[in-house]
Protein backbone atom coordinates (compact mmCIF):
# COMPACT_ATOMS: atom_id res chain seq x y z
CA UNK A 1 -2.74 29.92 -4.02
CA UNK A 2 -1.05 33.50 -4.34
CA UNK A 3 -3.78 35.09 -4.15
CA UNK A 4 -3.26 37.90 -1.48
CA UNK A 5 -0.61 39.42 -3.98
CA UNK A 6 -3.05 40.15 -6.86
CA UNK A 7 -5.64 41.18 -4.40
CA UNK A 8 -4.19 43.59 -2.58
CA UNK A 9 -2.70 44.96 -6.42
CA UNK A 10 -6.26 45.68 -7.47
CA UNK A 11 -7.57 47.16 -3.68
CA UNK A 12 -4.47 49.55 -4.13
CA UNK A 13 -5.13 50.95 -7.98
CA UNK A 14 -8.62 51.02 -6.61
CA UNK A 15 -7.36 53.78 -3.65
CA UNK A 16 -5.15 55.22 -6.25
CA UNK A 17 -8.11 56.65 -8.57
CA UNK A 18 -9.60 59.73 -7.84
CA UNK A 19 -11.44 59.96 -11.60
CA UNK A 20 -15.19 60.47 -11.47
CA UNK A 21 -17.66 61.91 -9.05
CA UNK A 22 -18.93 60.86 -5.56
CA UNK A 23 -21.30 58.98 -6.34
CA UNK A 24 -19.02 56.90 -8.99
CA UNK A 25 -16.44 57.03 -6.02
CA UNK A 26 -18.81 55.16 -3.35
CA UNK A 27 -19.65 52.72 -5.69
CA UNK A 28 -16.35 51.53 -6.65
CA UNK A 29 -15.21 51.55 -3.26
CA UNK A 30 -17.65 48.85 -2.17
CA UNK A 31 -16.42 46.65 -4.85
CA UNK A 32 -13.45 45.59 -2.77
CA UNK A 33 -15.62 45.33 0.40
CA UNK A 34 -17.58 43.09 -1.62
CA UNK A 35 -14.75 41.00 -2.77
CA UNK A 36 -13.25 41.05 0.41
CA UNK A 37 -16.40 39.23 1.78
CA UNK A 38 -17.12 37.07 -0.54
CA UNK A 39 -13.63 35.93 -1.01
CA UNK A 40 -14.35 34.26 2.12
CA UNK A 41 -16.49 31.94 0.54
CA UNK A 42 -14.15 30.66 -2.11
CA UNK A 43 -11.73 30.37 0.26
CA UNK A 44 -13.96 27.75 2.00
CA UNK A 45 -14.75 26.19 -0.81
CA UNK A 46 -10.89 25.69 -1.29
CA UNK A 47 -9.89 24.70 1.92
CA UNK A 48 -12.77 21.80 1.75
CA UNK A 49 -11.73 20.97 -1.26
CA UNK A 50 -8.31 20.18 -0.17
CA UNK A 51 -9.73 18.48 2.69
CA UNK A 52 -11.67 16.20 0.30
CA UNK A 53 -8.35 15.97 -1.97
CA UNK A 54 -5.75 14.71 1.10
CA UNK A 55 -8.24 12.19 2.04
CA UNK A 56 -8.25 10.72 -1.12
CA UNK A 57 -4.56 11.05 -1.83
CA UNK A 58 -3.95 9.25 1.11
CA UNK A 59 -6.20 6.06 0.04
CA UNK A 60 -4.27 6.34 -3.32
CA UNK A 61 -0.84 6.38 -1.75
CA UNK A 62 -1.39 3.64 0.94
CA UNK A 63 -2.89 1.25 -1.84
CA UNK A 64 0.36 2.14 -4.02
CA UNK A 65 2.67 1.27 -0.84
CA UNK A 66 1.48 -2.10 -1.51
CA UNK A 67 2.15 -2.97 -4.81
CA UNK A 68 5.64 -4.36 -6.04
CA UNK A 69 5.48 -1.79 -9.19
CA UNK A 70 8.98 0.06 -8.63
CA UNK A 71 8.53 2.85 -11.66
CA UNK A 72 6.84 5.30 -10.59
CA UNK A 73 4.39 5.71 -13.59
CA UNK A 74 3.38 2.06 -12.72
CA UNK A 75 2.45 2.97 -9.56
CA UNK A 76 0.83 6.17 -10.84
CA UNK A 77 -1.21 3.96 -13.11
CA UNK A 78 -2.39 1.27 -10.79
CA UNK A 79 -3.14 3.42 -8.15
CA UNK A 80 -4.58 6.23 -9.78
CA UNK A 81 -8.40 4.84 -9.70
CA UNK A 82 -8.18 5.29 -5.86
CA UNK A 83 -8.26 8.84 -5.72
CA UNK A 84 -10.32 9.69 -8.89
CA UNK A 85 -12.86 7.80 -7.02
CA UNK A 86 -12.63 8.59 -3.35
CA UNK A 87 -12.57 11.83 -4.44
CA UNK A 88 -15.33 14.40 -2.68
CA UNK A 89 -16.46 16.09 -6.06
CA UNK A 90 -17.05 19.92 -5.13
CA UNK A 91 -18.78 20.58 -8.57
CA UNK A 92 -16.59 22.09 -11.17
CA UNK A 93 -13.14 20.44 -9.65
CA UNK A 94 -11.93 17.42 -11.21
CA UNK A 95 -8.13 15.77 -10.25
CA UNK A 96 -5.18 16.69 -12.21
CA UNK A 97 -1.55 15.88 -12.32
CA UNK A 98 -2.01 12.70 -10.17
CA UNK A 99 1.45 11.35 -9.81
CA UNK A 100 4.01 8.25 -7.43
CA UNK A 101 7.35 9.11 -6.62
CA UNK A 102 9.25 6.03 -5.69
CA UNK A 103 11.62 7.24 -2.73
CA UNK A 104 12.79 3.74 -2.60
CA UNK A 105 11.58 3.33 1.62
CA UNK A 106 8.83 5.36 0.66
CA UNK A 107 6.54 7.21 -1.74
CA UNK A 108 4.80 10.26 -1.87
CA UNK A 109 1.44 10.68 -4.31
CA UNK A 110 0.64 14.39 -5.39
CA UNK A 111 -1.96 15.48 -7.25
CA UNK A 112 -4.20 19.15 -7.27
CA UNK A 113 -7.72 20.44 -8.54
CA UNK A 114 -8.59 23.80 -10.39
CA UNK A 115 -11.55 25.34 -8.46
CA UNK A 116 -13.59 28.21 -10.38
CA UNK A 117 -14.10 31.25 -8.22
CA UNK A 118 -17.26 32.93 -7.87
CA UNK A 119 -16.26 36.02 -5.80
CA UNK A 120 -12.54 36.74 -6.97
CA UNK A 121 -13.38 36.62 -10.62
CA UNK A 122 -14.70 40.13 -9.83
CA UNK A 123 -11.28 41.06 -9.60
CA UNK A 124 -9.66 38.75 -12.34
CA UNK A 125 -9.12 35.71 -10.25
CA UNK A 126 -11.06 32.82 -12.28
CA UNK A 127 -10.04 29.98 -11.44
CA UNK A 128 -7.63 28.94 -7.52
CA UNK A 129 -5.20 26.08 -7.76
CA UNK A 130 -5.50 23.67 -4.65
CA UNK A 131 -2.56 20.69 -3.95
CA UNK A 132 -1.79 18.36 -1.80
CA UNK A 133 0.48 15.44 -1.07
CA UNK A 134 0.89 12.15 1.04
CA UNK A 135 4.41 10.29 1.82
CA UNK A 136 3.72 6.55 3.15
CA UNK A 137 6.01 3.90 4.27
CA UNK A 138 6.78 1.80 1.38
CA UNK A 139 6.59 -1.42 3.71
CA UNK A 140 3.78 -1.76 6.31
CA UNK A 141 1.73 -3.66 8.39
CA UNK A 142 -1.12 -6.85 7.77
CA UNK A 143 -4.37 -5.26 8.29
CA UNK A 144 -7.28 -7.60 9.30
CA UNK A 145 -11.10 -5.77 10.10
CA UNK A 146 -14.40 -6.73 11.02
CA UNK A 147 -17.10 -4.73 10.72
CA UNK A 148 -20.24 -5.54 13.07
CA UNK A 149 -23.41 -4.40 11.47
CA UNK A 150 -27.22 -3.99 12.73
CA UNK A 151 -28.99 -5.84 10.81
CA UNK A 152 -32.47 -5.32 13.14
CA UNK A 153 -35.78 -4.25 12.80
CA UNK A 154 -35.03 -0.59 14.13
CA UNK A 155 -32.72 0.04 10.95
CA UNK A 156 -35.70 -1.06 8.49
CA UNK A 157 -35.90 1.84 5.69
CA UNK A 158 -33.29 5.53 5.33
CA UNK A 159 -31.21 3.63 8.63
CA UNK A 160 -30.71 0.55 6.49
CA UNK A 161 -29.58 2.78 3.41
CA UNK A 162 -27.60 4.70 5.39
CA UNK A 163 -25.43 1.17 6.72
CA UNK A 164 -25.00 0.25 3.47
CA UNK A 165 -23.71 3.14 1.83
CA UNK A 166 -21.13 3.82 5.14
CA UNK A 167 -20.05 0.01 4.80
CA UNK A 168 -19.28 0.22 0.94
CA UNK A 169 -17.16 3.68 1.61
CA UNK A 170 -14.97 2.08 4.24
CA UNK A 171 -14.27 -1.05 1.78
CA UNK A 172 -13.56 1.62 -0.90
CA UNK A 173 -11.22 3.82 1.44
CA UNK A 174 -9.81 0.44 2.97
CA UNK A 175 -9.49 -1.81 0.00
CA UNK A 176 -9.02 -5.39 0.92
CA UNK A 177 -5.80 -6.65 -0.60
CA UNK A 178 -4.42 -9.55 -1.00
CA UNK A 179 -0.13 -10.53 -0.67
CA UNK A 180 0.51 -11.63 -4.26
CA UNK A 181 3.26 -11.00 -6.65
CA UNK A 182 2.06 -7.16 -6.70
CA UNK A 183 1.87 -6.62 -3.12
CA UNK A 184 3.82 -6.89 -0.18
CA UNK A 185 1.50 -7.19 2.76
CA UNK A 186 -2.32 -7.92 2.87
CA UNK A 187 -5.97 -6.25 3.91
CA UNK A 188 -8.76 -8.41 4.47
CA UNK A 189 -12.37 -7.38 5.93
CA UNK A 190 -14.91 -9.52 7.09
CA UNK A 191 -18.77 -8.81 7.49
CA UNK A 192 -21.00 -9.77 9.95
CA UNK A 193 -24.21 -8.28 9.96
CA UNK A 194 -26.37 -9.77 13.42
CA UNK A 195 -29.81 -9.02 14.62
CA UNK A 196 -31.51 -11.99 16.94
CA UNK A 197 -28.27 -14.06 16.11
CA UNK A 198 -25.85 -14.50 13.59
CA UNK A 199 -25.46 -16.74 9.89
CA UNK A 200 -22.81 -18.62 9.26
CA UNK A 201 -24.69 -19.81 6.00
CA UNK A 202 -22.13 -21.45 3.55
CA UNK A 203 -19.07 -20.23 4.72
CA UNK A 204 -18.57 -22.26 7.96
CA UNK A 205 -20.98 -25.10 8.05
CA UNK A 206 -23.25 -24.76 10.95
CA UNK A 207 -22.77 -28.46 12.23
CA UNK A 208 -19.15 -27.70 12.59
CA UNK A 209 -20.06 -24.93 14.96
CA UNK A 210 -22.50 -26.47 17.24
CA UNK A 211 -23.18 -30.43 16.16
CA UNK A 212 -26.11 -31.51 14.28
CA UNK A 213 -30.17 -31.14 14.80
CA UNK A 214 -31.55 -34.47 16.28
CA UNK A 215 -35.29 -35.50 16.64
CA UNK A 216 -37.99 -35.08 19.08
CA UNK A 217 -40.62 -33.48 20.91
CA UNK A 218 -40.60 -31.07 24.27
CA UNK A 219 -42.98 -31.12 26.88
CA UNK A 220 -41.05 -29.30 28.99
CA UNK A 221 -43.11 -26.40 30.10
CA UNK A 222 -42.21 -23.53 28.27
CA UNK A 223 -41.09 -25.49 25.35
CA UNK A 224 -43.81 -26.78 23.91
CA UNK A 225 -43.62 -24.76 20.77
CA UNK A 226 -40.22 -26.60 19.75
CA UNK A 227 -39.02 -29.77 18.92
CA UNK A 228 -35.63 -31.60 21.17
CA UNK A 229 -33.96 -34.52 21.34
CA UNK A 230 -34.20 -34.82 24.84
CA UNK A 231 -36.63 -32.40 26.84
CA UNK A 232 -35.61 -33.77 30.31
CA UNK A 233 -32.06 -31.89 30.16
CA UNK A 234 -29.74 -29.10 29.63
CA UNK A 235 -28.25 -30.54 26.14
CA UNK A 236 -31.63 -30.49 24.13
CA UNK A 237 -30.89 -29.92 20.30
CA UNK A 238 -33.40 -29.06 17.84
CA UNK A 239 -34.91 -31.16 15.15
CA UNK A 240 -34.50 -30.60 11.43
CA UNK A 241 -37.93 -31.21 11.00
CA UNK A 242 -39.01 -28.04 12.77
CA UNK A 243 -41.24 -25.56 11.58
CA UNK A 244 -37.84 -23.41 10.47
CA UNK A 245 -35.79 -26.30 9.57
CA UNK A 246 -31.85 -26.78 10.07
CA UNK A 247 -30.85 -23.44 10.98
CA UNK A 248 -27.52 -22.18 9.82
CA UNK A 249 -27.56 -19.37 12.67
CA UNK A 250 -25.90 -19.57 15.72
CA UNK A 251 -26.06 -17.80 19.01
CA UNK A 252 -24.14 -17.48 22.39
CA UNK A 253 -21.74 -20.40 23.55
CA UNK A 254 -23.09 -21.32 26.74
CA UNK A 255 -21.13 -24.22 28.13
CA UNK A 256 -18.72 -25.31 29.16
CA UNK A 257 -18.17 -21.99 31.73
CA UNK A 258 -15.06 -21.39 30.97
CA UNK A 259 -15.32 -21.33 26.96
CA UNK A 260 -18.21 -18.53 27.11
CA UNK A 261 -16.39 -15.07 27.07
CA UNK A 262 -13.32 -17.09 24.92
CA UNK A 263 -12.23 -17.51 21.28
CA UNK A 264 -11.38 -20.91 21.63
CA UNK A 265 -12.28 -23.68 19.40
CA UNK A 266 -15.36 -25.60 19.65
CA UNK A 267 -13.23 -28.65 18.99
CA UNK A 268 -10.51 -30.37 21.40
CA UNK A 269 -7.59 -31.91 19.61
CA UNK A 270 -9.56 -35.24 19.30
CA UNK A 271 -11.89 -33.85 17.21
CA UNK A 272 -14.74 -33.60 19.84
CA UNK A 273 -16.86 -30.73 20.33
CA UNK A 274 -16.58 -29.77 23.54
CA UNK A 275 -17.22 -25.86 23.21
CA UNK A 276 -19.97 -25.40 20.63
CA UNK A 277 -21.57 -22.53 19.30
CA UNK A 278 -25.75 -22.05 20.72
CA UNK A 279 -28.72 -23.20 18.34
CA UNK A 280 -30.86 -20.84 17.59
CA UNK A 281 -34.66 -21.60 16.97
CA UNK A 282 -37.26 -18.61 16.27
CA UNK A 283 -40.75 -18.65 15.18
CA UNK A 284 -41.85 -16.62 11.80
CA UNK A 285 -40.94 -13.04 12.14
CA UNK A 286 -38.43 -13.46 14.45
CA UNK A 287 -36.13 -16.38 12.65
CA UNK A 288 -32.91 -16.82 11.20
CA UNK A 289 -33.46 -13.91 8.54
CA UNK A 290 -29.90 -11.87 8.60
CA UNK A 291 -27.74 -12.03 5.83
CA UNK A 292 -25.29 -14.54 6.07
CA UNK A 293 -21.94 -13.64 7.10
CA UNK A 294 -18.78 -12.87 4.97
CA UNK A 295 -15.55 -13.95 6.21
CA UNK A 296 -12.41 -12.58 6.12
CA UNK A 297 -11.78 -11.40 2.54
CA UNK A 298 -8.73 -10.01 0.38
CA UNK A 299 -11.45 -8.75 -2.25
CA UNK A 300 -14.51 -6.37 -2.43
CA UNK A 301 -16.95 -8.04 -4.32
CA UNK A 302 -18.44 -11.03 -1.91
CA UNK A 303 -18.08 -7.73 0.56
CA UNK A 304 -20.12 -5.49 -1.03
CA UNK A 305 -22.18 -8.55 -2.53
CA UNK A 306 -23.24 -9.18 0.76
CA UNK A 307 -24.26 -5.20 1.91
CA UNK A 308 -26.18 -4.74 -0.98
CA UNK A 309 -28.69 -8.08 0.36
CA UNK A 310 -28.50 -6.73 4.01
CA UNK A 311 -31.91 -5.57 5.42
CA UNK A 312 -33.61 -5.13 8.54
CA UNK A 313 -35.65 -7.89 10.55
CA UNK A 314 -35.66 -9.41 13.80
CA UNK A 315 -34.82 -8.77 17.50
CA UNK A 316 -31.14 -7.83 18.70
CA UNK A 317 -28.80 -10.14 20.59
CA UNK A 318 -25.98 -7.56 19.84
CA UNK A 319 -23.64 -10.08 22.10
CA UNK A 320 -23.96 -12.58 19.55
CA UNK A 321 -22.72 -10.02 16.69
CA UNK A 322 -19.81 -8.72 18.98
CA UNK A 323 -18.68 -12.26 19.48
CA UNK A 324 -18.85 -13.09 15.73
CA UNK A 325 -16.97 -10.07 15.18
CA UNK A 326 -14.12 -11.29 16.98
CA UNK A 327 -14.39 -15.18 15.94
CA UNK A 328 -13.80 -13.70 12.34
CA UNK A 329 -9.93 -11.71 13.51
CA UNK A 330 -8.97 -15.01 15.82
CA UNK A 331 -7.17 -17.45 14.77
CA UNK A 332 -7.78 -19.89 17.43
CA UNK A 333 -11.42 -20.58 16.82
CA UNK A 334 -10.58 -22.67 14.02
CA UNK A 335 -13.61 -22.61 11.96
CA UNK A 336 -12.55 -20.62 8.40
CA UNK A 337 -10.36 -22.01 6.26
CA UNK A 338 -7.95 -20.45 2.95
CA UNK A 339 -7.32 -16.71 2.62
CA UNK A 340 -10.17 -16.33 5.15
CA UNK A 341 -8.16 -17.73 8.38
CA UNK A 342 -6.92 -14.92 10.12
CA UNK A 343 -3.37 -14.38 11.05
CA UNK A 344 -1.62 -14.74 14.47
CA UNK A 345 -2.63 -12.29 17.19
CA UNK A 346 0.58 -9.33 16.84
CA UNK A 347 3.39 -9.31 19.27
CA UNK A 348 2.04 -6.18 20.29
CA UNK A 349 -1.04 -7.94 21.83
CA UNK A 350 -2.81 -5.49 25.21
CA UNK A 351 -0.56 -2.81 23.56
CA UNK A 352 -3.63 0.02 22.97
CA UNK A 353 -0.06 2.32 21.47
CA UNK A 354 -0.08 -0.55 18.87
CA UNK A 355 -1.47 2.13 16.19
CA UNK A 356 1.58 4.47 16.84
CA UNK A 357 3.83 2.10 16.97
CA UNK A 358 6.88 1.62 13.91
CA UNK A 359 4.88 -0.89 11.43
CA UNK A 360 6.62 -4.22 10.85
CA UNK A 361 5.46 -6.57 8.49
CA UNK A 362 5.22 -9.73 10.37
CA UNK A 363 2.48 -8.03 12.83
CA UNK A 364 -1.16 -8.05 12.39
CA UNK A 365 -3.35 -5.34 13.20
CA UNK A 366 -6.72 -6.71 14.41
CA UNK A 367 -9.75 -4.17 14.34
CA UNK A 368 -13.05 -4.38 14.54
CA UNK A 369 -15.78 -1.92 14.06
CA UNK A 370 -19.20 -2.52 15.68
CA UNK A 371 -22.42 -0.62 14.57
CA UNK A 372 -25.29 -0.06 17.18
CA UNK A 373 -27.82 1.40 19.05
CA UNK A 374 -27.16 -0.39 21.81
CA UNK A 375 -30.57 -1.90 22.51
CA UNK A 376 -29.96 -5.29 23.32
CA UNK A 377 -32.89 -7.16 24.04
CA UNK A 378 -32.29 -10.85 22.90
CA UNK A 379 -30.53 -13.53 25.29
CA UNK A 380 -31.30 -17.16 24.99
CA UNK A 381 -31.76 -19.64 27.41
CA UNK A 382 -28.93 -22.26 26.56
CA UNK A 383 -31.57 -23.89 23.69
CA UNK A 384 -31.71 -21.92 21.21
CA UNK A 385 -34.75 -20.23 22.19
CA UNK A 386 -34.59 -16.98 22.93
CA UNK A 387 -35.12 -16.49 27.19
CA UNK A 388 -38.13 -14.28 28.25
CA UNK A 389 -36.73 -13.54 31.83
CA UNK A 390 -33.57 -11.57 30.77
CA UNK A 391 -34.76 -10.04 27.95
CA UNK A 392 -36.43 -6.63 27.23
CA UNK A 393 -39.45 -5.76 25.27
CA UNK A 394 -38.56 -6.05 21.21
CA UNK A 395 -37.45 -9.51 21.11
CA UNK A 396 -40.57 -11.07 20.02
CA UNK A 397 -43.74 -12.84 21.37
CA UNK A 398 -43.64 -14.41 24.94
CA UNK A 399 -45.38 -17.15 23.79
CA UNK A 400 -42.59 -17.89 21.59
CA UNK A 401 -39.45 -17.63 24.74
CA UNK A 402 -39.50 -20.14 27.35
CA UNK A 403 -39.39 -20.11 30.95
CA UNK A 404 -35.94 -20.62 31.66
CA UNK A 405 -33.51 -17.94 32.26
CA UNK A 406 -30.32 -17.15 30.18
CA UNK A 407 -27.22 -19.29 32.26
CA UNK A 408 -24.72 -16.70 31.42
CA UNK A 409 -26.74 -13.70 31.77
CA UNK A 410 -28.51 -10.70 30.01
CA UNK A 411 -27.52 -9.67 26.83
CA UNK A 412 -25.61 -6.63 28.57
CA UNK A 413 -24.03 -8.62 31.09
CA UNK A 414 -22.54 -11.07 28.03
CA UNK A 415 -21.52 -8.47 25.63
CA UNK A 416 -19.68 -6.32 28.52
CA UNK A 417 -17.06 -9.28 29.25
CA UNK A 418 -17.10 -10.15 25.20
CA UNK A 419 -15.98 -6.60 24.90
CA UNK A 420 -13.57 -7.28 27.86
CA UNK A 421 -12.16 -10.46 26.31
CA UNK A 422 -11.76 -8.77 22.76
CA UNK A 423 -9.30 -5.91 24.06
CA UNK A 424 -7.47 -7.97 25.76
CA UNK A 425 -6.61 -9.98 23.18
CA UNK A 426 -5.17 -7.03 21.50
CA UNK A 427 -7.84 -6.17 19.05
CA UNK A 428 -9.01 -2.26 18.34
CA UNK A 429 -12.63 -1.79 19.61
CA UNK A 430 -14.44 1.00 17.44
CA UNK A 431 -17.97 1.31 18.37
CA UNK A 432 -20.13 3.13 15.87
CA UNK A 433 -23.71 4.80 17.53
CA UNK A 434 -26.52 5.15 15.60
CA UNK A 435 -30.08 5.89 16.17
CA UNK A 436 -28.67 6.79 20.03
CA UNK A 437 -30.00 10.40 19.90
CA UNK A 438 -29.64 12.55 22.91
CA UNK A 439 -33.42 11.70 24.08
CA UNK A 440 -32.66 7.79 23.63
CA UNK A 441 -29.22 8.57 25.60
CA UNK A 442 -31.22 10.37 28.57
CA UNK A 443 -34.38 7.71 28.97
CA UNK A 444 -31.75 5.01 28.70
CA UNK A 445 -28.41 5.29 29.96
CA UNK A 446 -27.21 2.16 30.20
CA UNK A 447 -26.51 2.28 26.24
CA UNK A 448 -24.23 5.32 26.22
CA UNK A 449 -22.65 3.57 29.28
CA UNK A 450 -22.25 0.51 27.69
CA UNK A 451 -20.92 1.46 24.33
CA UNK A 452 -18.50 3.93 26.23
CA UNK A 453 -16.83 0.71 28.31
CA UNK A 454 -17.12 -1.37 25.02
CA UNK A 455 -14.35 0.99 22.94
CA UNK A 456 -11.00 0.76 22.99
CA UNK A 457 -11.24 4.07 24.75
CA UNK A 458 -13.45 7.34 24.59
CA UNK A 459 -11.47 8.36 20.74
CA UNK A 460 -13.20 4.85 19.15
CA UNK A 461 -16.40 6.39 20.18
CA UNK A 462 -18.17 7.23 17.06
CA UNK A 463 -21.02 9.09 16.96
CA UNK A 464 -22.87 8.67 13.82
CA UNK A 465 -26.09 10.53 14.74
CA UNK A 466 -24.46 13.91 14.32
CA UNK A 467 -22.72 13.69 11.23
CA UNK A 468 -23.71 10.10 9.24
CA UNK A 469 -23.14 6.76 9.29
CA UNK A 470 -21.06 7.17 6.02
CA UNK A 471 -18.67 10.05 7.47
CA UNK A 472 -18.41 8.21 10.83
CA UNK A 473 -16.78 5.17 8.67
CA UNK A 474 -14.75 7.46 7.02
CA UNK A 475 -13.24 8.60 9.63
CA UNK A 476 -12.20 5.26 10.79
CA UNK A 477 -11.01 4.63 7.55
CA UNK A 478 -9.21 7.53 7.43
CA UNK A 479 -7.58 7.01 11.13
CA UNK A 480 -6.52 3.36 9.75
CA UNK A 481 -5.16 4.43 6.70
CA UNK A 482 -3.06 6.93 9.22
CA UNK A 483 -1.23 4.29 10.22
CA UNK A 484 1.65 3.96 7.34
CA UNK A 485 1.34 8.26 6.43
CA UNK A 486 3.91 9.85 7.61
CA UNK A 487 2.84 13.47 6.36
């Protein structure tokens, strides 16, 4: 910025003058003391604003990597949108001289804003010049990410504003992507927002998941409320003429044993379900309400489509989301189909270095980002219905849970060894807190305890509460994009 140089120019003609009398003297001498100090502040104001700048250069330079443009005004052009809107606007800065150089392996985007001093113009310093560049690896790697979103009843109003706005920055800093004849490797994102369960709505029929609803009436005690096919044993199914209808949500896989804490299909090789996906059956208030999910997707729009109708309703089986988080990166599960069927678990599966590692474009980095407050209070009881004995107060009217206890266990117990399962298979675990202040953290510490084992480790802790929901997904978008910069 050069601006030591002039400064010290002026402090010295100021030292220099002995015209004028004492009074004159004292005066001008605290001019300098007063620029000195309040230099400080455009300084700031500078150093944030090239903060703000190399964030956005880097989300303008990684989208460029991927695009087969080989001039580098093309790639100025195409990817110059990126950082004109990722941009952190500090008032009277704008971008200038955005600009790609193709370095043939790599490229390196540049660009710099013009900040108007309020403190230096005092001394003839208007205006401070502020750069930055990024260099990123012309090749890279498959990126595939699924973000896990609250949808409950304890994000209703600011909370629920708050989600949204976070989830539609990281789609903007990590712009899904697909491989076409102006890109060499891909980015998809999936949603899945979850409170009480899960909704596959359109996108994967529900049937597929976990067979069809069949008639007739329980008199099972503790079941009297809901409608089977056979009340007598451990298989009931719901009927499609129940007070909710045929339910497109779906909740914990509870048989057979082996299958629960799994990605595996729901389907042999026959064609028979032999693993599916749990009913789910709630009375009004507490029913399939969440917005349906998105799967994986090389565009924005059915992304941010979908935020935009998210809102807040319903009790939390948080298990449910974190296992529909990782059915949407597997590609065994077998239930998406075109672009949205994921790509082969990397070479680098169990390797937690994967993210340091020398990119290679036939691997696939798996991610997934899960959002809570980690009250879980929602298990069901094999039926559908959600299980009164291992679940906590919030999940909804006893009258509407039966008797009959959860086979797998609480909703703790299942999402521990779904967490478990996920790393092992090689996907990155961020988990996002929210609404876990330090009071919630002290009266219930099995949350912080839980979300701390959940993580790939203690760094993909991120604690929204004390910055925001919006700059905790920026920084996860920021540590992804980190992946192909190499300065």
């Amino acid at each position: 910025m050069n601006v030591l140089p002039k400064l010290k120019s002026v402090l010295k003609r100021f030292a220099c003058n002995q015209k004028g009398s004492m009074s004159i003297v004292v005066a001008v001498a605290a001019i300098p003391m007063l620029v000195a100090i309040g230099s400080a502040v455009d300084i700031e104001r500078a150093i944030n604003a090239r903060t703000a700048l190399q964030s956005s250069l880097d989300s303008a330079a990684l989208y460029a990597a991927t695009l087969n443009d080989t001039t580098s005004a093309a790639l100025t052009s195409d990817s110059k949108i990126y950082v004109t809107n990722n941009y952190l606007n500090n008032s009277d800065a704008q971008v200038s001289n955005y600009a790609v150089t193709n370095n043939g392996s790599t490229l390196t985007a540049s660009a710099q804003v013009t900040l108007n001093t309020t403190f230096m113009t005092l001394v003839g310093i208007k205006t401070v010049n502020v750069s930055a560049k990024s260099t990123v690896l012309r090749q890279g790697i498959n990126l595939e990410v699924s973000l896990v979103l609250d949808n409950t009843t304890s994000m209703a109003g600011q909370a629920m504003t708050d989600a949204k706005a976070a989830a539609n920055l990281f789609v903007s800093m990590v712009p899904p992507q697909p491989v076409s004849s102006s890109s060499t490797t891909y980015t998809k994102i999936a949603l899945v927002p979850y409170n009480n369960a899960v909704n596959l709505g359109t996108t994967a029929n529900a049937n597929y998941a976990h067979g069809a609803y069949k008639a007739g009436t329980s008199t099972t005690a503790g079941y009297q409320n809901f409608k089977f096919n056979n009340p007598s044993n451990t298989t009931m199914t719901f009927s499609a003429t129940s007070a909710s209808g045929l339910s497109t949500c779906v909740t914990e896989r509870t048989s057979p044993v082996a299958a629960r804490s799994t990605d595996v299909s729901p389907y042999n090789s026959s064609g028979v379900l032999v693993a599916p996906f749990g009913f789910m059956y709630g009375p009004s208030g507490n029913d399939c309400s969440v917005t349906a999910v998105v799967p994986l997707s090389t565009t924005a729009a059915p992304l941010t489509t979908a935020i935009s109708a998210m809102s807040a309703a319903g009790s939390t089986a948080g298990q449910v989301g974190i296992a529909w988080g990782w059915y949407a990166l597997s590609p065994t599960v077998g239930i998406w189909s075109g672009s949205s069927v994921p790509g082969a678990y990397s070479v680098t599966v169990g390797n937690p270095a994967f993210i340091s590692t020398t990119p290679n474009l036939n691997q696939v980095h798996k991610v997934m980002i899960l959002m809570t407050d980690g009250e879980y209070n929602s298990a069901y009881d094999g039926n559908g219905v959600i299980s009164s004995p291992s679940s906590l107060s919030g999940s909804g009217s006893t009258s509407n849970q039966s008797k009959v206890a959860s086979p797998i266990g609480d909703s703790y117990t299942q999402a521990s060894q779904m967490c478990t399962a996920i790393k092992a298979a090689g996907v990155e675990l961020y988990v996002v807190t929210f609404q876990l202040t330090p009071a919630i953290r002290a009266a219930y510490p099995n949350r912080p305890a839980f979300v701390n084992a959940c993580a790939t480790d203690a760094n993909h802790v991120v604690d929204a509460d004390s910055t925001s929901p919006s700059a905790a997904f920026a920084k996860i978008a920021n540590q992804l994009n980190a992946m192909r910069i190499q300065s």
